[in-house]
N, C-alpha and C. Protein backbone atom coordinates (compact mmCIF):
# COMPACT_ATOMS: atom_id res chain seq x y z
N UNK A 1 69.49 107.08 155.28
CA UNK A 1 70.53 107.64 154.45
C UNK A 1 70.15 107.44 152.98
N UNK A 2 70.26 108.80 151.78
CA UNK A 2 69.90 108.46 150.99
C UNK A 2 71.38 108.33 150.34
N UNK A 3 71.86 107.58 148.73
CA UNK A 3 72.91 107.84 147.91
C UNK A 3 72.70 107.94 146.89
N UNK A 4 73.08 108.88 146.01
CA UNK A 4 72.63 108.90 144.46
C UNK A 4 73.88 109.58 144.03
N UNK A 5 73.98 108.83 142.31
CA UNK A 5 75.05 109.35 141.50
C UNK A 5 74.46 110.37 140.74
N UNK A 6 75.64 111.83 140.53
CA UNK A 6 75.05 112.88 139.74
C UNK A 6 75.46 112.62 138.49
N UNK A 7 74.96 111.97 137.61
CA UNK A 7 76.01 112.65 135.92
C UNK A 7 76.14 114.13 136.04
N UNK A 8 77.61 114.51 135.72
CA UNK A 8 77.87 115.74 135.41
C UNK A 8 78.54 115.85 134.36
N UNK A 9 78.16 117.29 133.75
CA UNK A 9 78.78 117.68 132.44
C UNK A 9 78.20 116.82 131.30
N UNK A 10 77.02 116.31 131.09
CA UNK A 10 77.11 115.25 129.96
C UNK A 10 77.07 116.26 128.87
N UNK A 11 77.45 115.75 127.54
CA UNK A 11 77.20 116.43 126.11
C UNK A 11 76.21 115.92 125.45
N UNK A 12 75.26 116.53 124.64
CA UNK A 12 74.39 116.14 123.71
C UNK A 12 74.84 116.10 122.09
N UNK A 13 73.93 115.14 121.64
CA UNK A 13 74.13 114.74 120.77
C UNK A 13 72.81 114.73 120.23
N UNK A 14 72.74 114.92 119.17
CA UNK A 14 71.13 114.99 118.20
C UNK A 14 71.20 114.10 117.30
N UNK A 15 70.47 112.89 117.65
CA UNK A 15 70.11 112.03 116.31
C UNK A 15 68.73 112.31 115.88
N UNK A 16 68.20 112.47 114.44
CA UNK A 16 67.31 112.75 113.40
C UNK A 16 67.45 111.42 112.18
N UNK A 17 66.68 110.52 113.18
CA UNK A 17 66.12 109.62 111.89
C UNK A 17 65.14 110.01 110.59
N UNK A 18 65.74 109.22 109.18
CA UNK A 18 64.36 109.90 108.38
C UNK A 18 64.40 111.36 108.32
N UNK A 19 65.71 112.19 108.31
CA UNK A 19 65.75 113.68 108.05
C UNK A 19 65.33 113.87 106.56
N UNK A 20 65.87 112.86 105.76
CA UNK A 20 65.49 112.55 104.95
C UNK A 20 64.48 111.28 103.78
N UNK A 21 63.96 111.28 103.06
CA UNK A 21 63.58 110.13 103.00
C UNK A 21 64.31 109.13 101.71
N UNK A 22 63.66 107.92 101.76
CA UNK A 22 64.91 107.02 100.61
C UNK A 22 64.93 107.53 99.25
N UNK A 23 63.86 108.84 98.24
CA UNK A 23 63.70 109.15 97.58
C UNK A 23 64.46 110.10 97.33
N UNK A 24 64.31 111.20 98.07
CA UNK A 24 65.47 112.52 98.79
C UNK A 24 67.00 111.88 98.52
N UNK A 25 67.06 110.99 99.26
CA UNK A 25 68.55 110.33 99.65
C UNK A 25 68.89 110.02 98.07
N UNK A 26 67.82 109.57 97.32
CA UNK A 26 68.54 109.04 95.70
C UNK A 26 68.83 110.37 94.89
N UNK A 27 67.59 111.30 95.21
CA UNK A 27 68.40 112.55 94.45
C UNK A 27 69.55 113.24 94.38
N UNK A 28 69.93 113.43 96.03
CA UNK A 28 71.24 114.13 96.50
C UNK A 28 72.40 113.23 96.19
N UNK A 29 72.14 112.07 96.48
CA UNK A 29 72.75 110.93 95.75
C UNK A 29 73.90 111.27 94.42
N UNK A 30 72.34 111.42 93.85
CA UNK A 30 72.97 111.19 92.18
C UNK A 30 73.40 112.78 91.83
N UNK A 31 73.02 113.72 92.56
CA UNK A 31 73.78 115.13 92.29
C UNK A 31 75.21 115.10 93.07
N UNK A 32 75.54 114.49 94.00
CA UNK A 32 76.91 114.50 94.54
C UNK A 32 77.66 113.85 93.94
N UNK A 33 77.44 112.83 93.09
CA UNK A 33 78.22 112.11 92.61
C UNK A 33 78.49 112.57 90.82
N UNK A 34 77.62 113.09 90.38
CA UNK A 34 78.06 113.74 89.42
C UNK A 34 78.55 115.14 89.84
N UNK A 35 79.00 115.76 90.75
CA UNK A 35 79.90 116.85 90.93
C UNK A 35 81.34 116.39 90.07
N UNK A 36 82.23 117.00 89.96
CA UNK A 36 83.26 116.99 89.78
C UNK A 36 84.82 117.53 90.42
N UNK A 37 84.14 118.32 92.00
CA UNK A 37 84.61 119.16 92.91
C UNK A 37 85.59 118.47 93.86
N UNK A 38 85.07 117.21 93.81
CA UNK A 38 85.33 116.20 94.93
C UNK A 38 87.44 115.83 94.18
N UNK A 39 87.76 116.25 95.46
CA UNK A 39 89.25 115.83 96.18
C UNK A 39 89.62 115.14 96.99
N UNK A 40 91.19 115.06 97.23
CA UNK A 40 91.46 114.28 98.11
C UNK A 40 90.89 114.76 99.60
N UNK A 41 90.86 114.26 100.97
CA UNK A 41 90.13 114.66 101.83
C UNK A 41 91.31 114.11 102.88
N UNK A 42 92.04 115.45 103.76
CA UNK A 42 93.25 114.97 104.96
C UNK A 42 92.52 114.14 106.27
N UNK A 43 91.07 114.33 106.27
CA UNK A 43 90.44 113.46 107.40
C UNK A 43 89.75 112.07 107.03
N UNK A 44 90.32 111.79 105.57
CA UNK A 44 90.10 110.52 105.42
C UNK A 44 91.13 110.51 104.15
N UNK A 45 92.67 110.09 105.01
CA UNK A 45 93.76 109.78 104.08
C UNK A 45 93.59 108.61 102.72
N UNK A 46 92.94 107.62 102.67
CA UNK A 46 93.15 106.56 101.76
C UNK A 46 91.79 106.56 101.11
N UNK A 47 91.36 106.27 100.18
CA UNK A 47 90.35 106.00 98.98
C UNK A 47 89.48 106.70 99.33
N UNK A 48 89.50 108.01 99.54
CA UNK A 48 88.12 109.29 99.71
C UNK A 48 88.26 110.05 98.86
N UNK A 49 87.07 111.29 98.59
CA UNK A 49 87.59 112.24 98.58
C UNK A 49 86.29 113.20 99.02
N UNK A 50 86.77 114.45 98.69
CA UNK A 50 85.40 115.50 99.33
C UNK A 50 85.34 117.01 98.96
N UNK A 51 84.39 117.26 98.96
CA UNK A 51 84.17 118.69 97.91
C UNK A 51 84.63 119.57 98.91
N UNK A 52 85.29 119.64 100.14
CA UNK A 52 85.43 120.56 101.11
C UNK A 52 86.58 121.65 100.30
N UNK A 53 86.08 122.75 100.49
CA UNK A 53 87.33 124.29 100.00
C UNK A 53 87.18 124.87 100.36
N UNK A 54 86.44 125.18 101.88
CA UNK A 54 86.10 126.22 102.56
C UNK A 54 85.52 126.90 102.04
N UNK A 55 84.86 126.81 100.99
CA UNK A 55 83.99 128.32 100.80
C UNK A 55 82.46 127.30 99.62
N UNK A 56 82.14 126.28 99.42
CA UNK A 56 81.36 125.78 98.88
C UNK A 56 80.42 125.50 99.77
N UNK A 57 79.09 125.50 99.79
CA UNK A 57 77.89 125.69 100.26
C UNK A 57 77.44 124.26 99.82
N UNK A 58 77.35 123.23 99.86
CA UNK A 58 77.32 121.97 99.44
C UNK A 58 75.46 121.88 99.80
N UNK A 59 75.13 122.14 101.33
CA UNK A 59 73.66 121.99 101.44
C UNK A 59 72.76 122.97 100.57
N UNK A 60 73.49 123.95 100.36
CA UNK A 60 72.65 125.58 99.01
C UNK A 60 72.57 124.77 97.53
N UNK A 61 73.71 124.58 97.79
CA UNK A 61 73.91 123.49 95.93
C UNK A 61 72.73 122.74 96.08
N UNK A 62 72.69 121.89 96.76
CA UNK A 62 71.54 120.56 96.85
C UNK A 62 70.24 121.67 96.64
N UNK A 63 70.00 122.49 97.55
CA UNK A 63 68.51 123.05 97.13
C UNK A 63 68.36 123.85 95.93
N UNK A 64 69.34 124.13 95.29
CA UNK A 64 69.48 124.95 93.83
C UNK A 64 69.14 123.75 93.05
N UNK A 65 69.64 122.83 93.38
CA UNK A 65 69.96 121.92 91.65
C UNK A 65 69.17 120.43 91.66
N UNK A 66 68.29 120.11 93.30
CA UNK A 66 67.85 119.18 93.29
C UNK A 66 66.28 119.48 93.50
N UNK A 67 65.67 118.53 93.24
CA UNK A 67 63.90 118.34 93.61
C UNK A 67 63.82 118.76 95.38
N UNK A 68 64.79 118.75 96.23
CA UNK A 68 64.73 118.88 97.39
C UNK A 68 65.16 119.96 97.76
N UNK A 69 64.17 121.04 97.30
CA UNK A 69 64.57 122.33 97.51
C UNK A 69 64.50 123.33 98.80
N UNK A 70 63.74 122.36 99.97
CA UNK A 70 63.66 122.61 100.73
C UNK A 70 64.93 121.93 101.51
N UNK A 71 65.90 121.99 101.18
CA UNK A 71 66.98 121.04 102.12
C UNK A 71 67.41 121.43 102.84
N UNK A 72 68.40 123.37 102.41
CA UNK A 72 68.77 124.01 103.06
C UNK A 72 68.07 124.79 104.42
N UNK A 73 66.55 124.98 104.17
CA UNK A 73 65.50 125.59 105.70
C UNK A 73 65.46 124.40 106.15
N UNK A 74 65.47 123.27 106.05
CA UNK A 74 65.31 121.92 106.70
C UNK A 74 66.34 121.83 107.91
N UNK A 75 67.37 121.74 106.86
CA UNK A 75 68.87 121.47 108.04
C UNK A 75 68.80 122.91 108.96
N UNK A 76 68.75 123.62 108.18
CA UNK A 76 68.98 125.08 109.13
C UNK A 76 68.23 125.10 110.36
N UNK A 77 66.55 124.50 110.07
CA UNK A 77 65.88 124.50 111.57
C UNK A 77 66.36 123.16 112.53
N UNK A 78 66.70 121.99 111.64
CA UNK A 78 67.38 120.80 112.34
C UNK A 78 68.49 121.70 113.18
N UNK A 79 69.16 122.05 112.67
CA UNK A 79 70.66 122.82 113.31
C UNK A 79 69.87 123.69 114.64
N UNK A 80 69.18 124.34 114.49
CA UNK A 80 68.72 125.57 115.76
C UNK A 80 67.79 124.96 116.27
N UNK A 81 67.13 123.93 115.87
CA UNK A 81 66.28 123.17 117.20
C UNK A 81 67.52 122.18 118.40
N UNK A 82 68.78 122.09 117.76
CA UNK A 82 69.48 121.61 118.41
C UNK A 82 70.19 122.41 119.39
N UNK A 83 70.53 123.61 118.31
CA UNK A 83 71.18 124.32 119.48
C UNK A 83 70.30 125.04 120.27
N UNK A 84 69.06 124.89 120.39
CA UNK A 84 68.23 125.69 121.52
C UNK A 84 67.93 124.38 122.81
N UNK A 85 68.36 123.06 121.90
CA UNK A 85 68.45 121.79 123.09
C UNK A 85 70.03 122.51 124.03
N UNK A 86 70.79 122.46 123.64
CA UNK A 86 72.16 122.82 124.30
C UNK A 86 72.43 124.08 124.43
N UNK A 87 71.77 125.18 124.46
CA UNK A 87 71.68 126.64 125.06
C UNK A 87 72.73 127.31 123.92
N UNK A 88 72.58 127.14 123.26
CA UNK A 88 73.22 127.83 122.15
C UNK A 88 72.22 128.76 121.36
N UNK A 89 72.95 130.50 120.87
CA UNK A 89 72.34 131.14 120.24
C UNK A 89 71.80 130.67 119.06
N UNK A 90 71.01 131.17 118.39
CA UNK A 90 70.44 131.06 116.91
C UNK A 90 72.07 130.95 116.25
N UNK A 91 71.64 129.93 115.30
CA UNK A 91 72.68 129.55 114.36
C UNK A 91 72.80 129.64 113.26
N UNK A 92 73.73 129.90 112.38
CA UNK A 92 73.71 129.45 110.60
C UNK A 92 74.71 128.73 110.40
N UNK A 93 74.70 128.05 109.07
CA UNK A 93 74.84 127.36 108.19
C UNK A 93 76.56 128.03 107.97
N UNK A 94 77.79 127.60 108.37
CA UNK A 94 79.12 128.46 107.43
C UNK A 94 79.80 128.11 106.65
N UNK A 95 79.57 126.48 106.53
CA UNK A 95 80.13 125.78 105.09
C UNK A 95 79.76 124.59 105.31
N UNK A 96 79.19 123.41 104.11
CA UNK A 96 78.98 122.31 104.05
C UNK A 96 80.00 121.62 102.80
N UNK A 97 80.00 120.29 103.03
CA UNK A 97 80.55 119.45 102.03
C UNK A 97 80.17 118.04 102.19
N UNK A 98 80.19 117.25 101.18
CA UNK A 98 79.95 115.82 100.70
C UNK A 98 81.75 115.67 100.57
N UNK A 99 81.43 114.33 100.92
CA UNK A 99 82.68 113.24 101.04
C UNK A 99 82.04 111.94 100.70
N UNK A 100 82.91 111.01 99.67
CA UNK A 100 82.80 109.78 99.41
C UNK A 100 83.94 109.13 99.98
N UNK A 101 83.70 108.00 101.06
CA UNK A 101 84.52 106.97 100.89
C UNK A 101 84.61 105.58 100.49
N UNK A 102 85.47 104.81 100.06
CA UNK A 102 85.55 103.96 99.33
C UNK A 102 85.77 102.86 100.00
N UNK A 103 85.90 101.16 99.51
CA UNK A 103 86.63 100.51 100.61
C UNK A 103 87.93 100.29 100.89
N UNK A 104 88.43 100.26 102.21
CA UNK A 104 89.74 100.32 103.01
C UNK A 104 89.70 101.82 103.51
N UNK A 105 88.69 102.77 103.48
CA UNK A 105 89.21 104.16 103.83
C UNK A 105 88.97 104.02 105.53
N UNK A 106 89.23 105.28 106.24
CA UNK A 106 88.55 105.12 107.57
C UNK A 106 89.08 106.85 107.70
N UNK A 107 88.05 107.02 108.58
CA UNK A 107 88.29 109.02 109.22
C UNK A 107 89.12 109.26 110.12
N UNK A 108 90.11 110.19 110.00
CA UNK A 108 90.60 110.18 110.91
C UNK A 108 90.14 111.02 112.42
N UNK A 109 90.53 110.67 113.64
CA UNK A 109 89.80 111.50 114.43
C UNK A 109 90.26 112.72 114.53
N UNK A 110 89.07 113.75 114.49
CA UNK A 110 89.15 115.02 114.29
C UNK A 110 88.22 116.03 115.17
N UNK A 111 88.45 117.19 115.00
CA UNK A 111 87.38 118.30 115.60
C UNK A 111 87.15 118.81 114.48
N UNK A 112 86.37 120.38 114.61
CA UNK A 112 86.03 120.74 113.61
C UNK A 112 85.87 122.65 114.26
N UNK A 113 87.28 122.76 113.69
CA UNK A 113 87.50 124.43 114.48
C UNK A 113 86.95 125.49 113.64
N UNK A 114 86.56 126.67 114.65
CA UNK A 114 85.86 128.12 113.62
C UNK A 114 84.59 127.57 113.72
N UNK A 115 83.38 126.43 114.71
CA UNK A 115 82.18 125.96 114.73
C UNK A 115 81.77 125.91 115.68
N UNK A 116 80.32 126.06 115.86
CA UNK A 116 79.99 125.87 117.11
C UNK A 116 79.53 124.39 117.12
N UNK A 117 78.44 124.15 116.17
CA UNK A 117 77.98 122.85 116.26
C UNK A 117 78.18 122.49 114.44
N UNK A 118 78.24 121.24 114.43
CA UNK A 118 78.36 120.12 113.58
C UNK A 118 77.38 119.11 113.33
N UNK A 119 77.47 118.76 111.78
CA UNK A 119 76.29 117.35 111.86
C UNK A 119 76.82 117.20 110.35
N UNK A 120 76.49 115.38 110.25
CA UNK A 120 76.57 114.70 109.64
C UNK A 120 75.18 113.97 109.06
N UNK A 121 74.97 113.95 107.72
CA UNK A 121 73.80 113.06 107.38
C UNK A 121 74.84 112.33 106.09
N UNK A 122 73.90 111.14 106.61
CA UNK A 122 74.55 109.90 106.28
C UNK A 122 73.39 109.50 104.68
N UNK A 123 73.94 108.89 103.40
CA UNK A 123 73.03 109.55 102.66
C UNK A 123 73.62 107.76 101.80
N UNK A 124 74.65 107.55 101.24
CA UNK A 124 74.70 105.82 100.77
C UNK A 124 75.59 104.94 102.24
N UNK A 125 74.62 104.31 102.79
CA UNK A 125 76.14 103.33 104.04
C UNK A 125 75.56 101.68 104.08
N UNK A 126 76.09 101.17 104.31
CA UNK A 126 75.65 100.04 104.39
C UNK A 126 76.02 99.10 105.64
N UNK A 127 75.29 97.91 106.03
CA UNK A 127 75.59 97.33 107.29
C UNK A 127 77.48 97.14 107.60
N UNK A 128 77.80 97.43 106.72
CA UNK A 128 79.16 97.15 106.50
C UNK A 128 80.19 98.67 106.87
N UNK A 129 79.16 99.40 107.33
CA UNK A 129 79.71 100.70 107.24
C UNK A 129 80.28 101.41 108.84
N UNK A 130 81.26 101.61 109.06
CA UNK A 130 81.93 102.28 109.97
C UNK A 130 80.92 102.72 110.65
N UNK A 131 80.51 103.27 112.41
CA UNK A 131 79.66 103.66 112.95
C UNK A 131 80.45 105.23 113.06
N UNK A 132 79.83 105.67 113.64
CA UNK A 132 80.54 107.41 114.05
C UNK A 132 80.74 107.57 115.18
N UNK A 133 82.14 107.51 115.43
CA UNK A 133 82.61 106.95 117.38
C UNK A 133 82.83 108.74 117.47
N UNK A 134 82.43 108.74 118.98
CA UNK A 134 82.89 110.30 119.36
C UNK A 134 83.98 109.57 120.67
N UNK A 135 85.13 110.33 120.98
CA UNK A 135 85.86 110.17 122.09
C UNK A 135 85.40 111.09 123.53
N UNK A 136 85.41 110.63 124.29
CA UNK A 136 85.11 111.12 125.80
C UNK A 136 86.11 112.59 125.58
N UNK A 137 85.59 113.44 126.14
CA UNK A 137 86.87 114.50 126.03
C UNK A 137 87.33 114.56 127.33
N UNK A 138 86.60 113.63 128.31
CA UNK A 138 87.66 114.13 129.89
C UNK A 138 89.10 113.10 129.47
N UNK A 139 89.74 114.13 130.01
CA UNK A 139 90.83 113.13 129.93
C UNK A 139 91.42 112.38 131.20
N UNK A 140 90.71 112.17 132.49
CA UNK A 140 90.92 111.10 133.45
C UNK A 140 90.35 109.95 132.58
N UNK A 141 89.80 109.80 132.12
CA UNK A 141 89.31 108.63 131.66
C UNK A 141 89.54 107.15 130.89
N UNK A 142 91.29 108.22 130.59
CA UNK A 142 92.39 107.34 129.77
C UNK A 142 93.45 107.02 130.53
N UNK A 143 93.42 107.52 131.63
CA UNK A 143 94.18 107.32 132.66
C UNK A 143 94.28 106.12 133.60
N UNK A 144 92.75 106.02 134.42
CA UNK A 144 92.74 104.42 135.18
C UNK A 144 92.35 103.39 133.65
N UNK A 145 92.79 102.32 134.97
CA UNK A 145 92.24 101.13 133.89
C UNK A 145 91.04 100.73 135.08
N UNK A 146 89.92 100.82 134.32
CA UNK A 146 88.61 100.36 135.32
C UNK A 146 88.80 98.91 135.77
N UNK A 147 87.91 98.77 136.54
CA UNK A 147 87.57 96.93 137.03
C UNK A 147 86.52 96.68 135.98
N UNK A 148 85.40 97.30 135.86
CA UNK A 148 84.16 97.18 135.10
C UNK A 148 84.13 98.61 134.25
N UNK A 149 83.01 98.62 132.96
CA UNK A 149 83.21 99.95 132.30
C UNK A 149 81.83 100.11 132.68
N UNK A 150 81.66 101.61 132.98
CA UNK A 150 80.18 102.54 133.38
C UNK A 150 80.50 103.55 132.28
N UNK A 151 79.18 104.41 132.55
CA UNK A 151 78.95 105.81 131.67
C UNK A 151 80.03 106.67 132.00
N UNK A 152 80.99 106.50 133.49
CA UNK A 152 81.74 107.32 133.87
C UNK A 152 83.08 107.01 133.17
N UNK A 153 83.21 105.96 133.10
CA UNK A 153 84.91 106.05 132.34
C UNK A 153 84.91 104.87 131.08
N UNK A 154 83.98 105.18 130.08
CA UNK A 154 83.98 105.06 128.56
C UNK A 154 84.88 105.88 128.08
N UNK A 155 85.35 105.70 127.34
CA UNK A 155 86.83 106.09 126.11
C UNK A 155 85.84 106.67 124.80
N UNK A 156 85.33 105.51 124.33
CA UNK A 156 84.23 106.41 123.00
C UNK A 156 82.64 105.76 123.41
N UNK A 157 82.06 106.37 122.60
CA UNK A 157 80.88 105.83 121.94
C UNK A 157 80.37 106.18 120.78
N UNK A 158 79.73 105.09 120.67
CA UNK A 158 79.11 104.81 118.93
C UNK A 158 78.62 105.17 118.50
N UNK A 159 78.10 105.59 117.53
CA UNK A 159 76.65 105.85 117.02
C UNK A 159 75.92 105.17 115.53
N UNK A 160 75.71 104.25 115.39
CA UNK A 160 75.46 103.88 114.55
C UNK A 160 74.64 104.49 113.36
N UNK A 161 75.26 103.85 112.22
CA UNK A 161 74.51 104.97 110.81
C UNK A 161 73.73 104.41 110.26
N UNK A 162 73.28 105.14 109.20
CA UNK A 162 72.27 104.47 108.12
C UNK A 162 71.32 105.86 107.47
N UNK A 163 71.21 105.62 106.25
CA UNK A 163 70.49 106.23 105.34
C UNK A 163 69.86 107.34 105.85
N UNK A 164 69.88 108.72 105.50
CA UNK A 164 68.99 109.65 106.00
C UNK A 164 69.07 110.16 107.18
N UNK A 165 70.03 109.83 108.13
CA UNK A 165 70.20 109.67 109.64
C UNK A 165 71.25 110.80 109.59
N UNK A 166 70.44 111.98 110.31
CA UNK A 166 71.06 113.26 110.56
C UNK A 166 71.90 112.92 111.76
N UNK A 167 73.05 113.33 112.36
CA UNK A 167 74.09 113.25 113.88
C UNK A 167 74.38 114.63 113.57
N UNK A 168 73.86 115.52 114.66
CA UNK A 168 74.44 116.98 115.37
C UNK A 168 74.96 116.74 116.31
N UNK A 169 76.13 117.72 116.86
CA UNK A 169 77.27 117.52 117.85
C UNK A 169 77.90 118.75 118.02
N UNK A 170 78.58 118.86 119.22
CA UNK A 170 79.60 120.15 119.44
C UNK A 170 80.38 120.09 118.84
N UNK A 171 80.85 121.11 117.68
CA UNK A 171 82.00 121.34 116.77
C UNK A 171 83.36 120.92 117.75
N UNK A 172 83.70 120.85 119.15
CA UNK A 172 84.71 120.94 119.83
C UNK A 172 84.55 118.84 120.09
N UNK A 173 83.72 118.39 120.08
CA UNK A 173 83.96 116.84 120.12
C UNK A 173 84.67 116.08 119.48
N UNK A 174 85.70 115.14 119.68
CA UNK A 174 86.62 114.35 118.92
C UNK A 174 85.54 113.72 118.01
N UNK A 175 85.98 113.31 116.89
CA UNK A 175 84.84 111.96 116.83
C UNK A 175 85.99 111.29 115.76
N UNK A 176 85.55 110.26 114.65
CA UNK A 176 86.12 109.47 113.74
C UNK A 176 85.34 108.13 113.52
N UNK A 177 86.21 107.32 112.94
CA UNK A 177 86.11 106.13 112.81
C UNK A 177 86.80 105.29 113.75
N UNK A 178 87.61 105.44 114.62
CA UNK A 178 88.57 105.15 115.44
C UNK A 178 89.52 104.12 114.46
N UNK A 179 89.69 104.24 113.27
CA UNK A 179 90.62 103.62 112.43
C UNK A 179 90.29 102.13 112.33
N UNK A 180 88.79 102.44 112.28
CA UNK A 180 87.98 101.64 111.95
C UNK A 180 87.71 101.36 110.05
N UNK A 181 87.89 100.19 109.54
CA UNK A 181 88.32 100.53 108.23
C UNK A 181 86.94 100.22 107.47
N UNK A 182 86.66 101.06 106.74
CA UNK A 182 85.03 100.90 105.58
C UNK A 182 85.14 100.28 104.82
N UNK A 183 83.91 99.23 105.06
CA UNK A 183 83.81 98.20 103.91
C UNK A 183 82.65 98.64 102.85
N UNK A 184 82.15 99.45 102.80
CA UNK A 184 81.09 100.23 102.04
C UNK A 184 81.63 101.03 100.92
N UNK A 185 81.37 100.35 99.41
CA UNK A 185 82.08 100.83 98.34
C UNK A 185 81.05 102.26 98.20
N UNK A 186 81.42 103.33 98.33
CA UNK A 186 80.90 104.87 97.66
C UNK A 186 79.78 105.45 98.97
N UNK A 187 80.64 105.24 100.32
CA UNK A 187 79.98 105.88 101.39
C UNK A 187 80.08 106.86 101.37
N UNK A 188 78.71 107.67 101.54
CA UNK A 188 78.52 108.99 101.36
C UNK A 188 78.20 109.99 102.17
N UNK A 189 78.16 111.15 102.68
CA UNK A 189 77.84 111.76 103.40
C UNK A 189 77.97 113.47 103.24
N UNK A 190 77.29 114.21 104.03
CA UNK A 190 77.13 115.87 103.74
C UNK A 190 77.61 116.24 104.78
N UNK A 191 79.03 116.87 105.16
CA UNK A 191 78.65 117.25 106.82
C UNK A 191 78.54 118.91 106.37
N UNK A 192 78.15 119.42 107.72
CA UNK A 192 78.48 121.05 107.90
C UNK A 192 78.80 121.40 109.28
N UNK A 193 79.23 122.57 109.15
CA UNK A 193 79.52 123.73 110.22
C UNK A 193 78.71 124.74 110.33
N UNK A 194 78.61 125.23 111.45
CA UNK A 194 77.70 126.38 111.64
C UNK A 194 78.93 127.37 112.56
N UNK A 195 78.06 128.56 112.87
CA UNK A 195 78.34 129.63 113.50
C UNK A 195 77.39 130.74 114.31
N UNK A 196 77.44 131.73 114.90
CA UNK A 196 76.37 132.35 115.33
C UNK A 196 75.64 133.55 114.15
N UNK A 197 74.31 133.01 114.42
CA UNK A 197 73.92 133.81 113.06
C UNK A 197 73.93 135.22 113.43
């Protein structure tokens, strides 16, 4: 008799260490922070803010105005080497933004609708810095209370950050901080959305 467990349905996730490098990271750096665009931000209620207005191109800006002019074909092939991992058509780019948070802030958990896929590069964080929890989307999973925890009935998982460290994901995945609170004074980050090109 043989027995074997199937994982089914798993989701991918794309981590890209070093998307950028620590030089890169100081330029975009110091151009996001002299923006002046940056607002309050509803997915991170307390000491944030973020250039998001639906219609600002935040990764185009960076290759217009920084030494890293290759940023925007960078992410764009990062983005469609991912979605050709998860059977997704050719993709583009439909809006990006930078967000700073401060300390005491935390994200709230969110999706990210009108997207197919999503990603985050992580650009000032420090050991002190919130990880990027995604929530399980089955929802039996909140239901039992296990004896032991397996891959089958986890609630979130983590992903830990740091400098330069691209995270792609299904625009339809919960994720956040799980109200997890940042101790990282001027955490920074670029996310975007895509769509079918």
């Amino acid at each position: 008799m043989q027995i074997y467990v199937e994982s089914l349905f798993p989701t991918g996730v794309m981590i890209i260490d070093n998307f950028i490098d620590e030089h890169e990271c100081d330029e975009i750096l110091t151009y996001i922070r002299g923006l002046d665009m940056h607002q309050k931000d509803d997915t991170v209620p307390v000491n944030a803010k973020s250039s998001f207005d639906g219609v600002t191109d935040i990764v185009k800006e960076v290759s217009k105005h920084t030494a890293v002019d290759d940023f925007y074909d960078r992410t764009t092939f990062a983005l469609n080497e991912y979605a050709n991992v998860i059977g997704q058509p050719e993709l583009k780019l439909s809006n990006s933004w930078s967000h700073i948070q401060y300390e005491g802030s935390y994200v709230v958990d969110h999706t990210h609708p009108n997207s197919k896929v999503s990603g985050v590069l992580y650009l000032n964080t420090s050991k002190e810095s919130n990880n990027l929890i995604f929530k399980n989307p089955n929802p039996y999973c909140k239901i039992d209370a296990p004896v032991n925890g397996t891959e089958f009935n986890f609630t979130i998982n983590e992903i830990p950050v740091g400098n330069g460290r691209l995270v792609m994901f299904p625009s339809w995945l919960e994720h956040g901080s799980n109200y997890n609170i940042n101790k990282t004074q001027g955490r920074t980050m670029i996310s975007f959305n895509s769509l079918v090109k």
